[in-house]
PDB file of N, CA and C in Angstrom:
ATOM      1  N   UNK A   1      -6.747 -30.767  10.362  1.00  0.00           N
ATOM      2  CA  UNK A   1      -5.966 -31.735  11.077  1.00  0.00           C
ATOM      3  C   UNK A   1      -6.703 -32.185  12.343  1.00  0.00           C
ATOM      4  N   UNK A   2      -7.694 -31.351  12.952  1.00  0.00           N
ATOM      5  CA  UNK A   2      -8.003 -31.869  13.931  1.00  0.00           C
ATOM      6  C   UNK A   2      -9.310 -32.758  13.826  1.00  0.00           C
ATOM      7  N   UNK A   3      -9.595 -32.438  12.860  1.00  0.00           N
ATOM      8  CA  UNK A   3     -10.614 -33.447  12.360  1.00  0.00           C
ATOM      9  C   UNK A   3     -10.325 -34.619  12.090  1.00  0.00           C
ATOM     10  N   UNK A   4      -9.310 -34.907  11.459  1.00  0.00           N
ATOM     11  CA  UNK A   4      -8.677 -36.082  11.086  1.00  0.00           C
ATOM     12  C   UNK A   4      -7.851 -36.774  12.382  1.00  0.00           C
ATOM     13  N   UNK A   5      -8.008 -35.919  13.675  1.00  0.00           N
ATOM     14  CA  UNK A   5      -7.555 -36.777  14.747  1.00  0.00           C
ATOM     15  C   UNK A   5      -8.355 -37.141  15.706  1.00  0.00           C
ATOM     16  N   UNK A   6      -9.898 -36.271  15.314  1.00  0.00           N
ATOM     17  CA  UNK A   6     -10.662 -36.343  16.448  1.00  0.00           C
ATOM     18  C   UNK A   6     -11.278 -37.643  17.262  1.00  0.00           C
ATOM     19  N   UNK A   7     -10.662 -38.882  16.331  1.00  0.00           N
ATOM     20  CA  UNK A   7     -10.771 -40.332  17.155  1.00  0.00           C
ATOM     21  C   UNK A   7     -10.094 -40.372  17.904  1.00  0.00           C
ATOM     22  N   UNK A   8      -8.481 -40.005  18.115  1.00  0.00           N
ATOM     23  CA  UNK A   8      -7.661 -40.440  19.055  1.00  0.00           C
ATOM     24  C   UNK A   8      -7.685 -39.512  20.108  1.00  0.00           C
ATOM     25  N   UNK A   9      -6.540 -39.938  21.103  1.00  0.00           N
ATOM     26  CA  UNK A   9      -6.234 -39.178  22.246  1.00  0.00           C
ATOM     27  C   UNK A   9      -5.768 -37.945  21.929  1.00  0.00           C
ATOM     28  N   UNK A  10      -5.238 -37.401  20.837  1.00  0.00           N
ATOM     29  CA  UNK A  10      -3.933 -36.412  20.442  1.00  0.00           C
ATOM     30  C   UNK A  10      -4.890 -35.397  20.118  1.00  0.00           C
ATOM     31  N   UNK A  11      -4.801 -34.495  20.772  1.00  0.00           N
ATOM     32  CA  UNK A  11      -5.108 -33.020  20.442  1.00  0.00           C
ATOM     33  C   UNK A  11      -4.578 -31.755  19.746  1.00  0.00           C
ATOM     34  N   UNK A  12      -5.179 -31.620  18.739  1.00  0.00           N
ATOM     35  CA  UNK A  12      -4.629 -30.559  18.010  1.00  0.00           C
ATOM     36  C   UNK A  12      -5.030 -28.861  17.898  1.00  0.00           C
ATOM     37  N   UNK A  13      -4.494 -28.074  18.571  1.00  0.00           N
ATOM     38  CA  UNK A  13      -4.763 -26.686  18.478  1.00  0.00           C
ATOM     39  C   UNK A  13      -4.011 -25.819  17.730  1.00  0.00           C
ATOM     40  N   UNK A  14      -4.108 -24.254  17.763  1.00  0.00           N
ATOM     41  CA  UNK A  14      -3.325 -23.655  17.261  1.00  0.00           C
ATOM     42  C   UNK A  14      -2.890 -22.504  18.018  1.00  0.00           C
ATOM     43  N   UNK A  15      -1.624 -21.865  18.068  1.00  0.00           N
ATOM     44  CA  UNK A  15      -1.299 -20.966  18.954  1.00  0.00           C
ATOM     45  C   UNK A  15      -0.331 -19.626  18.073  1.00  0.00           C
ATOM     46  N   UNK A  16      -1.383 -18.753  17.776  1.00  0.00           N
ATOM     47  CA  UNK A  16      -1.024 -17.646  16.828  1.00  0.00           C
ATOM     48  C   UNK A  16      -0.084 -16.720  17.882  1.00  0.00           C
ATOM     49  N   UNK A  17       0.886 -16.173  17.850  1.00  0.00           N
ATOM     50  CA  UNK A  17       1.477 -15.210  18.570  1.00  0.00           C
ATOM     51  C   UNK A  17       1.656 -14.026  18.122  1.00  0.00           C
ATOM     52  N   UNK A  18       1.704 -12.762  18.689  1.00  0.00           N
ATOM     53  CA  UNK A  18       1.726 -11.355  18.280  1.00  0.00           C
ATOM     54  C   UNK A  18       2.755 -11.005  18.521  1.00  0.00           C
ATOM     55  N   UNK A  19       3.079 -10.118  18.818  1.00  0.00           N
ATOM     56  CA  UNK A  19       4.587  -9.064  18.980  1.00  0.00           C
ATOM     57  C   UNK A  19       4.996  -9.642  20.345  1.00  0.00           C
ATOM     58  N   UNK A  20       6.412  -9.862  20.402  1.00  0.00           N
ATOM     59  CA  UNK A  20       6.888 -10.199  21.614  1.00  0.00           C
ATOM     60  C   UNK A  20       8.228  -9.263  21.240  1.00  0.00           C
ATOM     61  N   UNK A  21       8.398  -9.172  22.690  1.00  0.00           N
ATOM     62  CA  UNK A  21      10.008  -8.451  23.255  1.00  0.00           C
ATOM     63  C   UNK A  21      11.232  -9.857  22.976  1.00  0.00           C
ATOM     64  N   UNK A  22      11.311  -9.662  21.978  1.00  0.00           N
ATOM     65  CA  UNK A  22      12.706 -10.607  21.610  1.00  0.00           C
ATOM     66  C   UNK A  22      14.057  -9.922  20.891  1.00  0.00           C
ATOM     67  N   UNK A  23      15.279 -10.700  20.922  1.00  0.00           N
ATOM     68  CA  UNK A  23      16.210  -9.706  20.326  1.00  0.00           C
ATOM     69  C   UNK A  23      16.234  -9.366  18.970  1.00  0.00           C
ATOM     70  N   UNK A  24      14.943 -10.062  17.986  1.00  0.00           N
ATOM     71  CA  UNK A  24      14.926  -9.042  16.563  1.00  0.00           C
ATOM     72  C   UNK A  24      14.089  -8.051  17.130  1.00  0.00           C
ATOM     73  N   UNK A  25      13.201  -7.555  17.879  1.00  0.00           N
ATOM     74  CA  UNK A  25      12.671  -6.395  18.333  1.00  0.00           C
ATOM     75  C   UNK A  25      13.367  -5.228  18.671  1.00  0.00           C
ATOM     76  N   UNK A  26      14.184  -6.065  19.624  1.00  0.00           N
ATOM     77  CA  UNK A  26      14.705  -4.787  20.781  1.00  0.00           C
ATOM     78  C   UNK A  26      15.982  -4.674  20.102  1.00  0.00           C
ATOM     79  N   UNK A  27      16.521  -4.904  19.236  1.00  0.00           N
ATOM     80  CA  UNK A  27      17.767  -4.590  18.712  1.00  0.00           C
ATOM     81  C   UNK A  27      17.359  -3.723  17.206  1.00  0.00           C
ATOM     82  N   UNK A  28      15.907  -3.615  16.872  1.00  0.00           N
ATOM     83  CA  UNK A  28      15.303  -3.138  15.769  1.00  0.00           C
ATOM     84  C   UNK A  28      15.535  -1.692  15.805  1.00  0.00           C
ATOM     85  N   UNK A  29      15.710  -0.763  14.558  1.00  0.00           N
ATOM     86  CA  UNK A  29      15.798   0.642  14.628  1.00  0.00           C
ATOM     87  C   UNK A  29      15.092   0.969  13.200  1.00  0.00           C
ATOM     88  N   UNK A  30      14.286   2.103  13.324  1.00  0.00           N
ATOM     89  CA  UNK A  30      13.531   2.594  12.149  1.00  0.00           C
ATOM     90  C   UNK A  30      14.307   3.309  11.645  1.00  0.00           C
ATOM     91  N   UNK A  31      14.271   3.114  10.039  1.00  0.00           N
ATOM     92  CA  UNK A  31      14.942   4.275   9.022  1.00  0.00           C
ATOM     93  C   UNK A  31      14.627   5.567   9.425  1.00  0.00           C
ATOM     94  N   UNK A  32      15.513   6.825   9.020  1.00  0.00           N
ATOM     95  CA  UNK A  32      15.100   7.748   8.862  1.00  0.00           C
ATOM     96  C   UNK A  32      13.777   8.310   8.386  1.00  0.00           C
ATOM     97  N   UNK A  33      12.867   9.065   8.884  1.00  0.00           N
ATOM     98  CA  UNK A  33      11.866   9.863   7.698  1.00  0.00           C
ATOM     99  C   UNK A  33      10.363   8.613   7.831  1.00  0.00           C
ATOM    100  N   UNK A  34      10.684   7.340   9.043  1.00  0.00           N
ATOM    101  CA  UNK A  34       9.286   6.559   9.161  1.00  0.00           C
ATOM    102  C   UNK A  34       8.263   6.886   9.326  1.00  0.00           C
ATOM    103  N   UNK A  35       7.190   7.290   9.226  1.00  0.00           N
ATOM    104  CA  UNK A  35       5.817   7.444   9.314  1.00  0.00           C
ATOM    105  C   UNK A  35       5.466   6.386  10.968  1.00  0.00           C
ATOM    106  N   UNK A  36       5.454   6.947  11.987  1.00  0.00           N
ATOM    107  CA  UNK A  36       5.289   6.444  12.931  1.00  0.00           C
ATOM    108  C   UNK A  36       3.480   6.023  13.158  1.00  0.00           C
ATOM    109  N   UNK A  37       3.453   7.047  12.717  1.00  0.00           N
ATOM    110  CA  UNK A  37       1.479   7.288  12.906  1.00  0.00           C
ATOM    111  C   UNK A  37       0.258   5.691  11.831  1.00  0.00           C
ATOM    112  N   UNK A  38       1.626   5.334  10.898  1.00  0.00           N
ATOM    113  CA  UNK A  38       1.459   3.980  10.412  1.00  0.00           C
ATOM    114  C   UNK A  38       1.903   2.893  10.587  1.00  0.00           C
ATOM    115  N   UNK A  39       3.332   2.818  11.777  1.00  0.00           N
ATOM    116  CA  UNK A  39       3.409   1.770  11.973  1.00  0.00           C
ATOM    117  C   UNK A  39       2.592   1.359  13.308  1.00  0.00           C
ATOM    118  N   UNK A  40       2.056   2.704  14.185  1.00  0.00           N
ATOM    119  CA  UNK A  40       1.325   2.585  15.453  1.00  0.00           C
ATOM    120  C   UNK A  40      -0.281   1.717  14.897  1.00  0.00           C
ATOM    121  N   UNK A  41      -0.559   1.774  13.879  1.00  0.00           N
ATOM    122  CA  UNK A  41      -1.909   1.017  13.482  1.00  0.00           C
ATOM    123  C   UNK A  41      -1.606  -0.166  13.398  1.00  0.00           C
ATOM    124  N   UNK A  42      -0.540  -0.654  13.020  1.00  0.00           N
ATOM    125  CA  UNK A  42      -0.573  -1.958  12.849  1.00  0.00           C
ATOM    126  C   UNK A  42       0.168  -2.448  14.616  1.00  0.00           C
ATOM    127  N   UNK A  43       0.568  -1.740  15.526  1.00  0.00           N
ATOM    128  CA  UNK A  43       0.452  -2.042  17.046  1.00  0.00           C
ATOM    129  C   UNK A  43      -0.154  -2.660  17.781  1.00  0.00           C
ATOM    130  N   UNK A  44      -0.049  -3.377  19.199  1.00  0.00           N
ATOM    131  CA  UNK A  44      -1.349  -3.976  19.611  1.00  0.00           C
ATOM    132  C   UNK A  44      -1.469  -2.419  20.777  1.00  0.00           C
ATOM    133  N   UNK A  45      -2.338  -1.902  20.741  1.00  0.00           N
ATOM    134  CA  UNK A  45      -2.953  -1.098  21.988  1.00  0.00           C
ATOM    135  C   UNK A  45      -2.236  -1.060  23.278  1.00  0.00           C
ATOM    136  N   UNK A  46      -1.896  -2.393  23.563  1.00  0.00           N
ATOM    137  CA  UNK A  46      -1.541  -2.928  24.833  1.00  0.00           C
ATOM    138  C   UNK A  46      -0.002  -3.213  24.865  1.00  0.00           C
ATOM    139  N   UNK A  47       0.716  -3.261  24.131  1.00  0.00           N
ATOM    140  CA  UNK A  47       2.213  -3.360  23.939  1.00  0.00           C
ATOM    141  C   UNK A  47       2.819  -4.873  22.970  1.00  0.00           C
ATOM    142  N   UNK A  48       4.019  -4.768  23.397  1.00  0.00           N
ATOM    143  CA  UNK A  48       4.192  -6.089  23.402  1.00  0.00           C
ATOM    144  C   UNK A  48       4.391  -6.961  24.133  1.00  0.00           C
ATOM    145  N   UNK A  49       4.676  -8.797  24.184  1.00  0.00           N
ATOM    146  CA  UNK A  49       4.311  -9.458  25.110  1.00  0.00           C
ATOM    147  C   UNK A  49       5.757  -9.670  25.445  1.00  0.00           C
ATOM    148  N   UNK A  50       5.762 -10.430  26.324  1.00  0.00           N
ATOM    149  CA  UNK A  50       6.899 -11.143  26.740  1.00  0.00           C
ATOM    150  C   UNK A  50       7.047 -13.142  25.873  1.00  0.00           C
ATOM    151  N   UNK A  51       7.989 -13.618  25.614  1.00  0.00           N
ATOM    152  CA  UNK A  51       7.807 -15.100  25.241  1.00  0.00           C
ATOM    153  C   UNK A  51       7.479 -15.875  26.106  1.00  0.00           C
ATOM    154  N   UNK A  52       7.514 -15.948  27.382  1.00  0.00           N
ATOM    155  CA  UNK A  52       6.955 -16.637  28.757  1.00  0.00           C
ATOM    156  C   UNK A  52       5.244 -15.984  28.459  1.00  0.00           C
ATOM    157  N   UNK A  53       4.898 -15.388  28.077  1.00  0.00           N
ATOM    158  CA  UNK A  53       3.304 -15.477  27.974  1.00  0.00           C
ATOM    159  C   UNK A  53       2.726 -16.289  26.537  1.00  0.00           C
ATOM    160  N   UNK A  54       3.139 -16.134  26.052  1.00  0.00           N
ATOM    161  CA  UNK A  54       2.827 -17.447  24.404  1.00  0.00           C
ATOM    162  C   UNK A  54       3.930 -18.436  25.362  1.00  0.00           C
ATOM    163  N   UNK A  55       4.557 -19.059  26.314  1.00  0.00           N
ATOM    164  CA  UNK A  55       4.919 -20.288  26.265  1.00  0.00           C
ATOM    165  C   UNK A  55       3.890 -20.731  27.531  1.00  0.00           C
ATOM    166  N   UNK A  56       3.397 -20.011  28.100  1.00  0.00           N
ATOM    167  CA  UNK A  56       2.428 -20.175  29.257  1.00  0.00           C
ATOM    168  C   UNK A  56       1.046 -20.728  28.513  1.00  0.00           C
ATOM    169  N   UNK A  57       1.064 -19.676  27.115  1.00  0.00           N
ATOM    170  CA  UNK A  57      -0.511 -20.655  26.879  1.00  0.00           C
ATOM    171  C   UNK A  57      -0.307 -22.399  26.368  1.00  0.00           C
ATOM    172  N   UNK A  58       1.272 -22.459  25.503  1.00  0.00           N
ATOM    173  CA  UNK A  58       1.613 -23.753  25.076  1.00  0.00           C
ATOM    174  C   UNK A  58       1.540 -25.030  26.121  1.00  0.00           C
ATOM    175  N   UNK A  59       2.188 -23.989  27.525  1.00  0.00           N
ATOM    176  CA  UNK A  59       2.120 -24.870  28.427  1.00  0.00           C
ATOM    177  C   UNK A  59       0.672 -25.436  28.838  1.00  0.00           C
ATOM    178  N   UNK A  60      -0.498 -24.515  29.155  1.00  0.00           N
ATOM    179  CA  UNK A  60      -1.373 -24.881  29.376  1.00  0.00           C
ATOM    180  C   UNK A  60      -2.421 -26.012  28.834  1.00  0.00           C
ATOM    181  N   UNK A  61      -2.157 -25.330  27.077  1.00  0.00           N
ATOM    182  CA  UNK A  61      -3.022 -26.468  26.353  1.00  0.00           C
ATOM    183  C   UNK A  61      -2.095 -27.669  25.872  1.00  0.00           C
ATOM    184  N   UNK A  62      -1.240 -28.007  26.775  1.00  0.00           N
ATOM    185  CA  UNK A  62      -0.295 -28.819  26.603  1.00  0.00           C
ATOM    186  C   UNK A  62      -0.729 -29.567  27.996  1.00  0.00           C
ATOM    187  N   UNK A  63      -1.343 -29.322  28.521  1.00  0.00           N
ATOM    188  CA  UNK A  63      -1.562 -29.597  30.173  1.00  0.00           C
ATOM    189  C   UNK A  63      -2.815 -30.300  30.117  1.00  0.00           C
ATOM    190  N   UNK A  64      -3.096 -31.371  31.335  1.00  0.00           N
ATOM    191  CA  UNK A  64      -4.647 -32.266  31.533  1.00  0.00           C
ATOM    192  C   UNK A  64      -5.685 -31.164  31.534  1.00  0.00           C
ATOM    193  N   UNK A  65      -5.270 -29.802  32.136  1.00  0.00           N
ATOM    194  CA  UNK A  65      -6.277 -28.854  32.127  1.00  0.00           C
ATOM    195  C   UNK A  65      -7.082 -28.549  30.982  1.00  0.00           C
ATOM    196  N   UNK A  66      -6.336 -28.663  29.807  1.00  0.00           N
ATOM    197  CA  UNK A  66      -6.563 -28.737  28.705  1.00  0.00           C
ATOM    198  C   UNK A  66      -7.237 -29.795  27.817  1.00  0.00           C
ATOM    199  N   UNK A  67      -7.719 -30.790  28.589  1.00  0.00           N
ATOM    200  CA  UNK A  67      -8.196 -31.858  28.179  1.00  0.00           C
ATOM    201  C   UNK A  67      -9.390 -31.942  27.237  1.00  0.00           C
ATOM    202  N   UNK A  68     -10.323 -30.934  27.371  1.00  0.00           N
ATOM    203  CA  UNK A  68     -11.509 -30.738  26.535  1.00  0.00           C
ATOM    204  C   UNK A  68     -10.708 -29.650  25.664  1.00  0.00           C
ATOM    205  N   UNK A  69     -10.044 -29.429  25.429  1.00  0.00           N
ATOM    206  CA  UNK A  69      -9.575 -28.337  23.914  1.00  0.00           C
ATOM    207  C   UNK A  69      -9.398 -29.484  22.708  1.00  0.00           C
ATOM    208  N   UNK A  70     -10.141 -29.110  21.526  1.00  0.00           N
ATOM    209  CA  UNK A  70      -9.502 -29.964  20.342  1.00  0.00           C
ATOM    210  C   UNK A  70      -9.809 -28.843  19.105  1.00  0.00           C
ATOM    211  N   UNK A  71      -9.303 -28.703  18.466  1.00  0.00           N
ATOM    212  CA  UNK A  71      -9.426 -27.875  17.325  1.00  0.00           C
ATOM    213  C   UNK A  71      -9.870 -26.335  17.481  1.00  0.00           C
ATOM    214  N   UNK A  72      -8.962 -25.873  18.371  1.00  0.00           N
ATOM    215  CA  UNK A  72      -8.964 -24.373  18.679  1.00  0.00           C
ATOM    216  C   UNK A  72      -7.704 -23.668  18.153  1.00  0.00           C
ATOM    217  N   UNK A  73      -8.307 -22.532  18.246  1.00  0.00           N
ATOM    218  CA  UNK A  73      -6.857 -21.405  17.574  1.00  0.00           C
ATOM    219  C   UNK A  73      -6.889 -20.488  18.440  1.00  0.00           C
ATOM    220  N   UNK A  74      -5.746 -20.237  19.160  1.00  0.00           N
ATOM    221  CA  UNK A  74      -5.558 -19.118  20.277  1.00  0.00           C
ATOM    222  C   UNK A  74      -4.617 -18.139  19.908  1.00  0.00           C
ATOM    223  N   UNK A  75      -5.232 -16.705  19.648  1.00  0.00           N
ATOM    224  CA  UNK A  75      -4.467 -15.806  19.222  1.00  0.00           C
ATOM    225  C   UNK A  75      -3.837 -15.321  20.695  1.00  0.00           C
ATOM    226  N   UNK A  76      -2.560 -15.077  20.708  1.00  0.00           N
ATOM    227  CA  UNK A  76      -2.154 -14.891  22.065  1.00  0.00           C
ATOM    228  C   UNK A  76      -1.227 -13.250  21.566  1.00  0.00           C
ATOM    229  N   UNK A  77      -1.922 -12.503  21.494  1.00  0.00           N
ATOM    230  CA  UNK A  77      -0.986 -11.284  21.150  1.00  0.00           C
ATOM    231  C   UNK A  77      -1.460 -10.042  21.408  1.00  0.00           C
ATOM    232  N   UNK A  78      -1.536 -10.289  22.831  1.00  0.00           N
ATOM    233  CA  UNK A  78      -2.194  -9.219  23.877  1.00  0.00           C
ATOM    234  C   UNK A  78      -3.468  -8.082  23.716  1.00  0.00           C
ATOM    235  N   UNK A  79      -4.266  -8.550  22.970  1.00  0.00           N
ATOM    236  CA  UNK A  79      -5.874  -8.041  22.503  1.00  0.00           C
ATOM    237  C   UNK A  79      -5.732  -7.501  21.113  1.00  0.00           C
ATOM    238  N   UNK A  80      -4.666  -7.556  20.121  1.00  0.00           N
ATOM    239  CA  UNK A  80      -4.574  -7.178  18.686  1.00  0.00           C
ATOM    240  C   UNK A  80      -5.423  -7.444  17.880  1.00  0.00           C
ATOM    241  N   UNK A  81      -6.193  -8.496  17.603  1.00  0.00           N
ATOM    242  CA  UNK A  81      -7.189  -9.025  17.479  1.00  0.00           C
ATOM    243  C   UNK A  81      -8.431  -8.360  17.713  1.00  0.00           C
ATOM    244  N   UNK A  82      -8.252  -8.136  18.955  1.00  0.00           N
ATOM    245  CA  UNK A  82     -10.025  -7.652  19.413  1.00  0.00           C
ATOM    246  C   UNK A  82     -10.279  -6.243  18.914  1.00  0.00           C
TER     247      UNK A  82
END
């Protein structure tokens, strides 16, 4: 898609999000008998985020600051990735 816009003004990115503190999270409870030691691998290291930090990056590359971004993908899910 961003190829196909890269004539115009309109910028197209992508904004992957990781675990955030929302109410399907925090209202979440594990079955009996879970294997904790497997759901901690699939964890980010660093916790989870808040939704004001994935709306902070929207805001940004939504922003003039953002003016040279075109066809990027921003994983925003607190170093899960790395």
């Amino acid at each position: 898609m961003a190829l196909e816009f890269t004539g115009t003004p309109l910028r197209i990115d992508a904004v992957c999000p990781g675990g955030m503190m929302t109410p399907q999270v925090t209202n979440f409870t594990f079955p009996d008998g879970v294997d904790f030691d497997l759901v901690m691998k699939s964890a980010s290291p660093r916790g989870l985020m808040e939704p004001e930090d994935v709306a902070k990056t929207v805001a940004f590359l939504a922003s003039d600051d953002a003016s040279a971004i075109h066809g990027a993908v921003y994983a925003v899910d607190n170093g899960k990735m790395a």
